[in-house]
Protein backbone atom coordinates (compact mmCIF):
# COMPACT_ATOMS: atom_id res chain seq x y z
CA UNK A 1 -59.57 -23.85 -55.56
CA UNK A 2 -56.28 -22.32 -54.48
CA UNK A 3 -53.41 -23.68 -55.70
CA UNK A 4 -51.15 -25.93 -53.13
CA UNK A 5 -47.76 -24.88 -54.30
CA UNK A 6 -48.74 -21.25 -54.03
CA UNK A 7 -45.88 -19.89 -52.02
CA UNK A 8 -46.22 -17.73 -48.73
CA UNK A 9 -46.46 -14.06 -49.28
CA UNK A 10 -43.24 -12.66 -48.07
CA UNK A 11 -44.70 -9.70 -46.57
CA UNK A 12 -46.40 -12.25 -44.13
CA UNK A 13 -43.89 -14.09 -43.46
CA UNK A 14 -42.56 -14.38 -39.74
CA UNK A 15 -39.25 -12.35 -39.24
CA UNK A 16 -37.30 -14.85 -37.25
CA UNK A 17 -33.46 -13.80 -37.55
CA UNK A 18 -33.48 -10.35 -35.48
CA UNK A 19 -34.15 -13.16 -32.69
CA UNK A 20 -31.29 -15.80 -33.79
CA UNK A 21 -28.95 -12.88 -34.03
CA UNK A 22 -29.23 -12.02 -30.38
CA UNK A 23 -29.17 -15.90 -29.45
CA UNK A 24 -26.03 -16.11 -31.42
CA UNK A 25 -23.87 -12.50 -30.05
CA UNK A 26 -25.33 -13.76 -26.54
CA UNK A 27 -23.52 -17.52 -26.99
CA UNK A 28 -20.33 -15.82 -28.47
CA UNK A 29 -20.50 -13.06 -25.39
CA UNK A 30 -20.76 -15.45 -22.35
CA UNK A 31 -18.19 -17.59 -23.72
CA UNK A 32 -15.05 -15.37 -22.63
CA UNK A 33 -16.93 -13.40 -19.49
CA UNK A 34 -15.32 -15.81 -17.37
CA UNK A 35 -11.91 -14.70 -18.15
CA UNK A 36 -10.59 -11.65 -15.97
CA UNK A 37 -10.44 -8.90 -18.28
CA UNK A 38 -10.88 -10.16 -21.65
CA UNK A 39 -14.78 -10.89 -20.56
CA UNK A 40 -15.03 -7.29 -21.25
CA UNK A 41 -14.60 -7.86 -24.81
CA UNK A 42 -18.14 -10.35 -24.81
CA UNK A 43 -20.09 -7.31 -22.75
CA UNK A 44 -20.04 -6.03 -25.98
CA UNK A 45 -21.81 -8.31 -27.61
CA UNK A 46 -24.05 -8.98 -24.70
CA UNK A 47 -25.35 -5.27 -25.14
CA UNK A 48 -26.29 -6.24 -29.00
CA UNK A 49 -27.54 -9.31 -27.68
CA UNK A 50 -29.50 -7.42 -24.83
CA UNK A 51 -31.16 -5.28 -28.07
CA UNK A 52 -31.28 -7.16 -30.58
CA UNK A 53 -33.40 -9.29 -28.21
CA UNK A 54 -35.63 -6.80 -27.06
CA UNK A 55 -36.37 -5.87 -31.10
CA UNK A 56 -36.84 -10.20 -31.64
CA UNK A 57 -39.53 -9.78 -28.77
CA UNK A 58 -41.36 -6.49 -29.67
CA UNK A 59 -42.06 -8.14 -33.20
CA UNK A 60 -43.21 -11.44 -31.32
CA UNK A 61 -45.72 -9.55 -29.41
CA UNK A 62 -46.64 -7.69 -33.01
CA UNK A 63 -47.11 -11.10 -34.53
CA UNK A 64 -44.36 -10.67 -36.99
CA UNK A 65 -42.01 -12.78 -35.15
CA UNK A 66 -42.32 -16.30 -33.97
CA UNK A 67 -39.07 -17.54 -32.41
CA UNK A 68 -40.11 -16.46 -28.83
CA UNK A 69 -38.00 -18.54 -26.74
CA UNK A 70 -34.81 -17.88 -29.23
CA UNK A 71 -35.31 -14.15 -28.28
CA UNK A 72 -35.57 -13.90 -24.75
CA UNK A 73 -32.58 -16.73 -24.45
CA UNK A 74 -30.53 -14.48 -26.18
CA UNK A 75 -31.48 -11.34 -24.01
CA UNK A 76 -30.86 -13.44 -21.04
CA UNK A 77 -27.23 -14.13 -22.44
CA UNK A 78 -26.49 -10.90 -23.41
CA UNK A 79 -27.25 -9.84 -19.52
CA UNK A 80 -24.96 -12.95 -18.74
CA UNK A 81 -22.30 -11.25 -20.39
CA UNK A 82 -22.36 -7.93 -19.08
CA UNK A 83 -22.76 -9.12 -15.17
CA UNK A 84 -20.04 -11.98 -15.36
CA UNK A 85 -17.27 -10.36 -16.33
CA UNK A 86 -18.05 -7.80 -13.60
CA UNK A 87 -18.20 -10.19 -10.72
CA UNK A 88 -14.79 -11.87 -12.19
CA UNK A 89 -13.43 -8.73 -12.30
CA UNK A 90 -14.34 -8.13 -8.90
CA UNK A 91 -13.22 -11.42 -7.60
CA UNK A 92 -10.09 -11.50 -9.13
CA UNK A 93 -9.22 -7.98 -8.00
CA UNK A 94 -9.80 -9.01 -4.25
CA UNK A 95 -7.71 -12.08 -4.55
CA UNK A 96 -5.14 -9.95 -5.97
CA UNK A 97 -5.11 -7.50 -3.15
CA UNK A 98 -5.19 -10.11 -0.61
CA UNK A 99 -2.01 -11.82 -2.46
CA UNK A 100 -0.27 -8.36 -2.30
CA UNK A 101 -1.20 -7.61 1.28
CA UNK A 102 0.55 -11.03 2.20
CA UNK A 103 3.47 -10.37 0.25
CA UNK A 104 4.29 -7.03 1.88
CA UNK A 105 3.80 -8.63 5.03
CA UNK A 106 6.37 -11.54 4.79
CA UNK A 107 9.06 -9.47 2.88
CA UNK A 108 9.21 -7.66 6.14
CA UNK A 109 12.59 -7.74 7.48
CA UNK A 110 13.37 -9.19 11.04
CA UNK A 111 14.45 -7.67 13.55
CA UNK A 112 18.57 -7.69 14.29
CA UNK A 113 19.78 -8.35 17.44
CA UNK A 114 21.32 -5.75 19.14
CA UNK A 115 24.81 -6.15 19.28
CA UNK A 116 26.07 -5.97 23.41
CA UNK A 117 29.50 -6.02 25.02
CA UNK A 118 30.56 -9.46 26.83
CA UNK A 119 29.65 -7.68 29.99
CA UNK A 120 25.87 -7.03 28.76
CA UNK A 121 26.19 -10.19 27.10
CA UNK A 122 26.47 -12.22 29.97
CA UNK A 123 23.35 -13.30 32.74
CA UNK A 124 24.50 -10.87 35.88
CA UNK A 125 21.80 -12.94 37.67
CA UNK A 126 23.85 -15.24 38.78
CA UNK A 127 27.47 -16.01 39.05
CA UNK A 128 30.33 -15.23 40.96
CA UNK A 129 32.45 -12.05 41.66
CA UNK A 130 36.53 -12.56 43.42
CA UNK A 131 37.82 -9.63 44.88
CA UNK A 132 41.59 -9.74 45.08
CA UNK A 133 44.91 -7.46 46.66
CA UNK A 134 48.38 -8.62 45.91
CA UNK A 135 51.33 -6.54 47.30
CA UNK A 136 54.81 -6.72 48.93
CA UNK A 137 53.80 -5.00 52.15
CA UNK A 138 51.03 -5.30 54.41
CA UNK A 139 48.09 -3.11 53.68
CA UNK A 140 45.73 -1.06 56.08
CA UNK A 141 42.04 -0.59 55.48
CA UNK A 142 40.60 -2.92 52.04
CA UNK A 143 37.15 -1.76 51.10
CA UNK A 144 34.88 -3.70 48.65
CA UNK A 145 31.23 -4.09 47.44
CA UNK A 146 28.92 -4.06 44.39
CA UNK A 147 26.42 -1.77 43.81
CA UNK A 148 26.91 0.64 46.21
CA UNK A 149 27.27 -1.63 49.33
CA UNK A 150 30.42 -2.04 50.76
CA UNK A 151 32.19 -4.24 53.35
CA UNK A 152 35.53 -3.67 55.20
CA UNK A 153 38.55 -5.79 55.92
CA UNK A 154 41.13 -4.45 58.38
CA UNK A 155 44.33 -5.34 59.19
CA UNK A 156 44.21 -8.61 56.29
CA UNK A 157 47.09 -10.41 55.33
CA UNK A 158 48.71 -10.25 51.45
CA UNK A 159 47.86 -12.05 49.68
CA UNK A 160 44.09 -11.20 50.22
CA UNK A 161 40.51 -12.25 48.38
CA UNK A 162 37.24 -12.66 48.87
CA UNK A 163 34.92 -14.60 46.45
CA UNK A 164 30.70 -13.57 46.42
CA UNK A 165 27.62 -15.34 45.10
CA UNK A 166 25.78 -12.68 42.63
CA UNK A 167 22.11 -13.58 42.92
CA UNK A 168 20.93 -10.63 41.92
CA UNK A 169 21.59 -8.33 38.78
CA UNK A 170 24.39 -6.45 40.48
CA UNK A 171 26.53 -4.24 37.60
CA UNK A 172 28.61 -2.06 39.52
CA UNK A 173 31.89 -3.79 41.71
CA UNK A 174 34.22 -1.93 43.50
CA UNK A 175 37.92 -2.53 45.70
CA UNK A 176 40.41 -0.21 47.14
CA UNK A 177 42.98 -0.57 49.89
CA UNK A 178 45.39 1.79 50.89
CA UNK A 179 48.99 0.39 51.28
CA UNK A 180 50.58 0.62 54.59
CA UNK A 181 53.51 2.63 55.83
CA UNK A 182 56.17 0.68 54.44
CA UNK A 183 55.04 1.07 51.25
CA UNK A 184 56.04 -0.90 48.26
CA UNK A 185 53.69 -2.29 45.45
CA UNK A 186 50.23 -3.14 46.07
CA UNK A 187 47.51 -4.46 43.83
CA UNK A 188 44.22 -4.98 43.58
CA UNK A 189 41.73 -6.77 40.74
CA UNK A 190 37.96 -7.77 40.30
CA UNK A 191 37.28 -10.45 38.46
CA UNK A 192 33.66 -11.96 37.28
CA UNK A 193 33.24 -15.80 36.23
CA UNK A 194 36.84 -15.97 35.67
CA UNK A 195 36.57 -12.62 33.37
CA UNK A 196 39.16 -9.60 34.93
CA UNK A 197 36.77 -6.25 35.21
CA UNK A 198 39.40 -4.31 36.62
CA UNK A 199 42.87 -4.19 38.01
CA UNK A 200 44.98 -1.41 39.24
CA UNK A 201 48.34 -1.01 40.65
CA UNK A 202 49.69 1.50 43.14
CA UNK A 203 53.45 2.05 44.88
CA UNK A 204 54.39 3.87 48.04
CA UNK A 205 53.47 4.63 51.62
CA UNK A 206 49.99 4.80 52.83
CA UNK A 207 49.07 5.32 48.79
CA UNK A 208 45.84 3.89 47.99
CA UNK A 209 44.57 1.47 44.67
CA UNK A 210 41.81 1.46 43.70
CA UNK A 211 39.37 -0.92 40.89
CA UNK A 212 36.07 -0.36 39.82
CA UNK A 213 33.93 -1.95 36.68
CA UNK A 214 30.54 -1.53 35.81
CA UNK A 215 28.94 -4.35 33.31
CA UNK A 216 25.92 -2.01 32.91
CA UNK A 217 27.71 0.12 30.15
């Protein structure tokens, strides 16, 4: 009758802790694969794990190994903790490129106006433009116009203007008149929403003046 308290031969005896090893380097490599770099650290451990595993189930299949679920858990966590830190990785490298991307964009700098002269400033659609001659003496022939069309006003008394709706973007004026035979001092100016473009002076017989501005410059 064999004896009860006989102990089991050692040789027999199920090798169990090439399986809890890879359980254990799996839990202890899955637990930091979810933080960006650093989870490269566990993949480490996963590939023990991932062997360690595969040794646990070779010797289940051989019989000298019972802990079958222990071994392919910790295979399955070792394979945990190689692809997770990969797909953080990969994630957290997109969101960082996206975050750059959108930087650059709203550091651009905007645009600065263009600095323009109080003529180029102002809306030459619409206002109004005085043509004006001044003078001692009587004056012949006065010529005026913007843009290249001109008018005529003969034999006008001093002092002498003419006022003009702009409804259009005129940016050339012009005014002459040539004094008369008595001479003496004779002036003409062009002024634009109250704003003097030009004026010009002349003196003598049958001399003429002349003004011209252009708000286009």
């Amino acid at each position: 009758m064999a004896d009860s308290n006989q102990l089991p031969d050692p040789a027999t005896a199920p090798k169990n802790g090439t399986g809890i090893t890879a359980l254990v380097l799996g839990i202890i490599g899955v637990a930091p694969s979810w933080i960006p770099v650093i989870g490269f650290l566990g993949s480490v451990l996963g590939i023990l794990a991932i062997v360690f595993g595969i040794i646990a189930a070779v010797r289940v299949h051989t019989g000298s190994a019972t802990n079958t679920v222990v071994s392919y858990v910790g295979i399955g966590l070792g394979v945990l903790a190689l692809v997770v830190p990969m797909l953080v990785f990969g994630l957290f490298t997109i969101a960082a490129t996206e975050q750059s991307a959108g930087t650059t964009s709203g550091s651009a700098q905007p645009a600065r106006p263009t600095s323009t002269s109080p003529e180029e400033g102002r809306d030459a659609s619409a206002g109004r433009v005085v043509y004006e001659v001044t003078g001692s003496e009587g004056v012949g022939t006065i010529t005026y116009g913007r843009d290249g069309a001109t008018s005529r006003a003969t034999g006008a008394e001093l002092p002498w203007a003419e006022e003009q709706r702009i409804t259009g973007g005129a940016e050339s004026y012009s005014l002459s008149a040539r004094n008369g035979q008595n001479g003496g001092e004779v002036t003409c100016e062009i002024t634009l929403d109250g704003e003097v473009l030009a004026r010009n002076t002349a003196d003598g017989p049958h001399t003429m003046v002349t003004c011209n501005a252009d708000t286009g410059l």
